[in-house]
C-alpha atoms as a PDB file:
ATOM      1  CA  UNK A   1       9.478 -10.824 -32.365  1.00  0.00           C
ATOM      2  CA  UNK A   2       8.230  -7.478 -33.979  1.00  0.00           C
ATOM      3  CA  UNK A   3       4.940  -8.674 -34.852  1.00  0.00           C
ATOM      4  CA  UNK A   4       4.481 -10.421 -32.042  1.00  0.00           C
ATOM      5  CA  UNK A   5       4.856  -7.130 -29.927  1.00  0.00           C
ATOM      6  CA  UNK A   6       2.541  -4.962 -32.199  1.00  0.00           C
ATOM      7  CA  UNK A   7       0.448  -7.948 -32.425  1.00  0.00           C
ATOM      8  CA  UNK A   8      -0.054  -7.736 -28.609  1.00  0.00           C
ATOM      9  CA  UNK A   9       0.032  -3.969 -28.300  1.00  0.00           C
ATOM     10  CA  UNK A  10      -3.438  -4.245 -30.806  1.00  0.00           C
ATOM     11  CA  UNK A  11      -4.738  -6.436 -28.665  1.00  0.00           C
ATOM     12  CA  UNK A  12      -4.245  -4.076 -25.493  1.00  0.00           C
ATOM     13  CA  UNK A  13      -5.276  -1.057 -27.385  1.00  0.00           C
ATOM     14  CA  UNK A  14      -8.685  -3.437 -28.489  1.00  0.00           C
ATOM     15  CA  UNK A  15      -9.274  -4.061 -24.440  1.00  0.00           C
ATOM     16  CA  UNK A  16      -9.223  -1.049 -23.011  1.00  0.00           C
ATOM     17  CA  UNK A  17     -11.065   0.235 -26.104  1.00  0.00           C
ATOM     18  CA  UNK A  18     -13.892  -2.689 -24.921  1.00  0.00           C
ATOM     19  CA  UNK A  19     -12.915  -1.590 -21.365  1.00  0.00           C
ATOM     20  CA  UNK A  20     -13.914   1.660 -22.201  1.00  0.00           C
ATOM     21  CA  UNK A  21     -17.276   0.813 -23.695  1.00  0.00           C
ATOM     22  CA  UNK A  22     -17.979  -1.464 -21.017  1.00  0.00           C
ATOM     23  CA  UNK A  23     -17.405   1.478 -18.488  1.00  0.00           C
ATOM     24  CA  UNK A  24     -19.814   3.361 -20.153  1.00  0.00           C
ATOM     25  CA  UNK A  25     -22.768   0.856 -19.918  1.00  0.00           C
ATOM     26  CA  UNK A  26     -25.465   0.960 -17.227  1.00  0.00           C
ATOM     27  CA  UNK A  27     -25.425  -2.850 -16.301  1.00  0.00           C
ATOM     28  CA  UNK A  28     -21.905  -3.011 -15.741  1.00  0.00           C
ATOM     29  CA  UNK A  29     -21.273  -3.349 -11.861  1.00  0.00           C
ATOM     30  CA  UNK A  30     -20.168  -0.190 -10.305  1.00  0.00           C
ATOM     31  CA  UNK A  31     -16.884  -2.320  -8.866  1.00  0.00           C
ATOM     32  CA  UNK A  32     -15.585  -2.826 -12.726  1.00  0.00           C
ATOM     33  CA  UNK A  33     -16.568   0.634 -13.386  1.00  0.00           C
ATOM     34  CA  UNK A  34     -14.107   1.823 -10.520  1.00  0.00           C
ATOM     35  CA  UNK A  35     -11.236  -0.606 -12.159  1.00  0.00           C
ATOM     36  CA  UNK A  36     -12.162   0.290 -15.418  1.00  0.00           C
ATOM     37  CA  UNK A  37     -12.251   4.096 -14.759  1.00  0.00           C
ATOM     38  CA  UNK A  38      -8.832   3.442 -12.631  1.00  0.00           C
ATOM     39  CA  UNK A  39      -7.206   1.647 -15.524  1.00  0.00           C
ATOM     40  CA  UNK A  40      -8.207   3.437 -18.377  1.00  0.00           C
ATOM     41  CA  UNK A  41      -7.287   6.747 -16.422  1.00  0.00           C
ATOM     42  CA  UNK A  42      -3.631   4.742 -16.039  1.00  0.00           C
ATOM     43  CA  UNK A  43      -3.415   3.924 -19.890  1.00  0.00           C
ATOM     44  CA  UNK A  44      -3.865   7.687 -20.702  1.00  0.00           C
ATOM     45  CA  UNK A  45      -2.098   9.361 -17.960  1.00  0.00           C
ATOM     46  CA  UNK A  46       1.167  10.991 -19.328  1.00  0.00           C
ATOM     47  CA  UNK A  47       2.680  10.529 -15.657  1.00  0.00           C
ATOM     48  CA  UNK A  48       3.215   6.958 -14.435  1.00  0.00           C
ATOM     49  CA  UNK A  49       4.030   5.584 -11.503  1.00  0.00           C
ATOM     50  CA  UNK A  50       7.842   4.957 -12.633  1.00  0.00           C
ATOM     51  CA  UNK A  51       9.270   7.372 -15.138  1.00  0.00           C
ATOM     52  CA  UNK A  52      10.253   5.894 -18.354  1.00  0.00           C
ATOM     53  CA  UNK A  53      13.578   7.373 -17.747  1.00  0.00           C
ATOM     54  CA  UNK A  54      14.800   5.355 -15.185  1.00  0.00           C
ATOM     55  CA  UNK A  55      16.595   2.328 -17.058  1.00  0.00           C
ATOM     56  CA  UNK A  56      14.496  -0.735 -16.990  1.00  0.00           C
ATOM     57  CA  UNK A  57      12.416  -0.249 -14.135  1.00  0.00           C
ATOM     58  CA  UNK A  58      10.403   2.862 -16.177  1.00  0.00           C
ATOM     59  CA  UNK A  59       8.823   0.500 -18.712  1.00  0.00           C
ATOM     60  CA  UNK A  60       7.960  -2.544 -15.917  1.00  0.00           C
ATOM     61  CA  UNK A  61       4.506  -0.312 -15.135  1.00  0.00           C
ATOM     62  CA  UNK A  62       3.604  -0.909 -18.810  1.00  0.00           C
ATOM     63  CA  UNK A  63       4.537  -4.481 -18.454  1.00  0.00           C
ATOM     64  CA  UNK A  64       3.167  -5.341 -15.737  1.00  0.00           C
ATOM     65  CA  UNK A  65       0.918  -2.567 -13.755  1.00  0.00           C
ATOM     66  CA  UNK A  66      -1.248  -1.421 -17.002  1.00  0.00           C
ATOM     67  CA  UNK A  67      -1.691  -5.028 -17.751  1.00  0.00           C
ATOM     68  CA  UNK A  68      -2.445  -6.492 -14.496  1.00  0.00           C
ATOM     69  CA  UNK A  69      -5.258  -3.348 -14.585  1.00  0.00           C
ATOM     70  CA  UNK A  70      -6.722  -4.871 -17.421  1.00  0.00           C
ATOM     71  CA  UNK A  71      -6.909  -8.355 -16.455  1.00  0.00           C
ATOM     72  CA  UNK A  72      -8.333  -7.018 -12.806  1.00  0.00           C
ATOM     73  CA  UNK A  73     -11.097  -5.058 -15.043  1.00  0.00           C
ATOM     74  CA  UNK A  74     -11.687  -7.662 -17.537  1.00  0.00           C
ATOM     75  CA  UNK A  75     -12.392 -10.399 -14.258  1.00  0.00           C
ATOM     76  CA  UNK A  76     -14.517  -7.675 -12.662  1.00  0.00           C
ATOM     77  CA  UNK A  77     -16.647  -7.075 -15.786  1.00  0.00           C
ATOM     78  CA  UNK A  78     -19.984 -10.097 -17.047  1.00  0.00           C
ATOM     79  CA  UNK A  79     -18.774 -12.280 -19.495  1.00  0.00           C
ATOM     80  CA  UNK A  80     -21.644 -11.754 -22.042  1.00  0.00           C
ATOM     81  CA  UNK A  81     -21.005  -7.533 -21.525  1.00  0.00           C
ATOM     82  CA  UNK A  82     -17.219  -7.922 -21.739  1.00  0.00           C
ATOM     83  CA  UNK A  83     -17.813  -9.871 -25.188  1.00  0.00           C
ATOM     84  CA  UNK A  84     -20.439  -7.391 -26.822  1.00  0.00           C
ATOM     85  CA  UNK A  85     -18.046  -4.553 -25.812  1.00  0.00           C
ATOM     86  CA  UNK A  86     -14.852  -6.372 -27.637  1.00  0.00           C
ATOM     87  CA  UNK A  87     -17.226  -6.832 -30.626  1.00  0.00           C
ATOM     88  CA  UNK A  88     -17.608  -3.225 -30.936  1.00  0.00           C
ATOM     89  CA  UNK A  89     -14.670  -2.614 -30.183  1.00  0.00           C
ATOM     90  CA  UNK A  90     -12.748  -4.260 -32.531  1.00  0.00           C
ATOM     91  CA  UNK A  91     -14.582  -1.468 -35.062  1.00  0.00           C
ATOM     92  CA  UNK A  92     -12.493   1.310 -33.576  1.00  0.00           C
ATOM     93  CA  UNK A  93      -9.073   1.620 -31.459  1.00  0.00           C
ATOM     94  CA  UNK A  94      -9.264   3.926 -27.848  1.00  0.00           C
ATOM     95  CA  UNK A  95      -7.472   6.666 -29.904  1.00  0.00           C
ATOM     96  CA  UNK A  96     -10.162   7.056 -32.023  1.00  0.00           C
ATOM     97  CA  UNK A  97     -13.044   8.072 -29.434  1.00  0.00           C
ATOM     98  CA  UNK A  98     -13.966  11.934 -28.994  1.00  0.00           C
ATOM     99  CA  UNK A  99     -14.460  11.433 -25.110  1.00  0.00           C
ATOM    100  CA  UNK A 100     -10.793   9.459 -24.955  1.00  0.00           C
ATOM    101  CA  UNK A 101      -9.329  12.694 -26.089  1.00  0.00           C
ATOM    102  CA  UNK A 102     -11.209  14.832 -23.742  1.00  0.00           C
ATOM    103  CA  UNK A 103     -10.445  12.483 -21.075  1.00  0.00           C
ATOM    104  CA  UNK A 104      -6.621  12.844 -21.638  1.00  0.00           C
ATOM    105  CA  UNK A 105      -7.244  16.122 -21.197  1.00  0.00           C
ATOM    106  CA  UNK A 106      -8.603  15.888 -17.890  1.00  0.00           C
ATOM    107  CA  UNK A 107      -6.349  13.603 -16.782  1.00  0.00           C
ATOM    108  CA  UNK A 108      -3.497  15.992 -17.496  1.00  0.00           C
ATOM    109  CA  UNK A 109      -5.011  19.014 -15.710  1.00  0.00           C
ATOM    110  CA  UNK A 110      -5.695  16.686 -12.994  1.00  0.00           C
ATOM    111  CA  UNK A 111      -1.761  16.019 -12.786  1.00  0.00           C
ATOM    112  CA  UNK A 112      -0.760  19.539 -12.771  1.00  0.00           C
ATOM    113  CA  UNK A 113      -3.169  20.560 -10.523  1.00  0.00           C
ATOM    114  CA  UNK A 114      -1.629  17.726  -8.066  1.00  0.00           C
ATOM    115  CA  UNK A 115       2.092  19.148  -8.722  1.00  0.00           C
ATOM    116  CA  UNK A 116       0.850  23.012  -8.244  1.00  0.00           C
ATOM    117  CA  UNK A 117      -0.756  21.874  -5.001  1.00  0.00           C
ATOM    118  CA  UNK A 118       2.277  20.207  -4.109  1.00  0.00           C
ATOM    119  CA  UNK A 119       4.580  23.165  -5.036  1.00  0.00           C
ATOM    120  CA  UNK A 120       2.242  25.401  -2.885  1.00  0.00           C
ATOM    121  CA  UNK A 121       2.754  23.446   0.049  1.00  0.00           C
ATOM    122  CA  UNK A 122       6.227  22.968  -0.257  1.00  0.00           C
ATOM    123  CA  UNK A 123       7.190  26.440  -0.852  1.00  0.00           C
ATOM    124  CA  UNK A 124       3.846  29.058   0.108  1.00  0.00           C
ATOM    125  CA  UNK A 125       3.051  27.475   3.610  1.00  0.00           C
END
């Protein structure tokens, strides 16, 4: 059961690496780049739509949401890009890429400027 799990967790981390690559192409349609962008964005976002902490329903977004993302993406994306991307990617892992990092980054200021807007309105109107 163990390897089965990491065995599909690699193969996650490989597609959104080739989602990723795919995103940044010019002749992928500007549809999968909005799913892409969307799901990769999801994948690295330290906030997610449940909270891990709440018993079993917190890890159902990683079962089902992150993956459902992915297939969405991997429909919306050409056949013959999707397969040169997964080629390349299978040289590297999403953790590994400079602008992944920098994009986590983002994505977390982008959360707490959300919250501080929120807290503003709630309690500075």
């Amino acid at each position: 059961m163990g390897t089965m799990l990491s065995k599909k967790v690699k193969e996650l981390k490989n597609y959104l690496s080739a989602l990723y690559l795919a995103y940044k192409r010019r002749d992928t349609p500007i549809i999968a780049k909005i799913f892409v962008g969307l799901t990769v964005g999801y994948a690295l976002s330290p906030i997610d739509i449940i909270p891990d902490f709440i018993p079993i329903l917190g890890y159902l977004d990683d079962l089902i949401i992150l993956p459902l993302l992915i297939y969405l993406s991997i429909k919306l994306i050409p056949k013959n890009i999707l397969e040169e991307c997964r080629k390349e990617a299978n040289e590297f892992y999403l953790g590994d890429i400079p602008e992944a990092k920098i994009a986590s980054i983002l994505i977390v200021l982008i959360w707490v400027l959300i919250i501080l807007l929120i807290i503003y309105g709630i309690f500075i109107k």
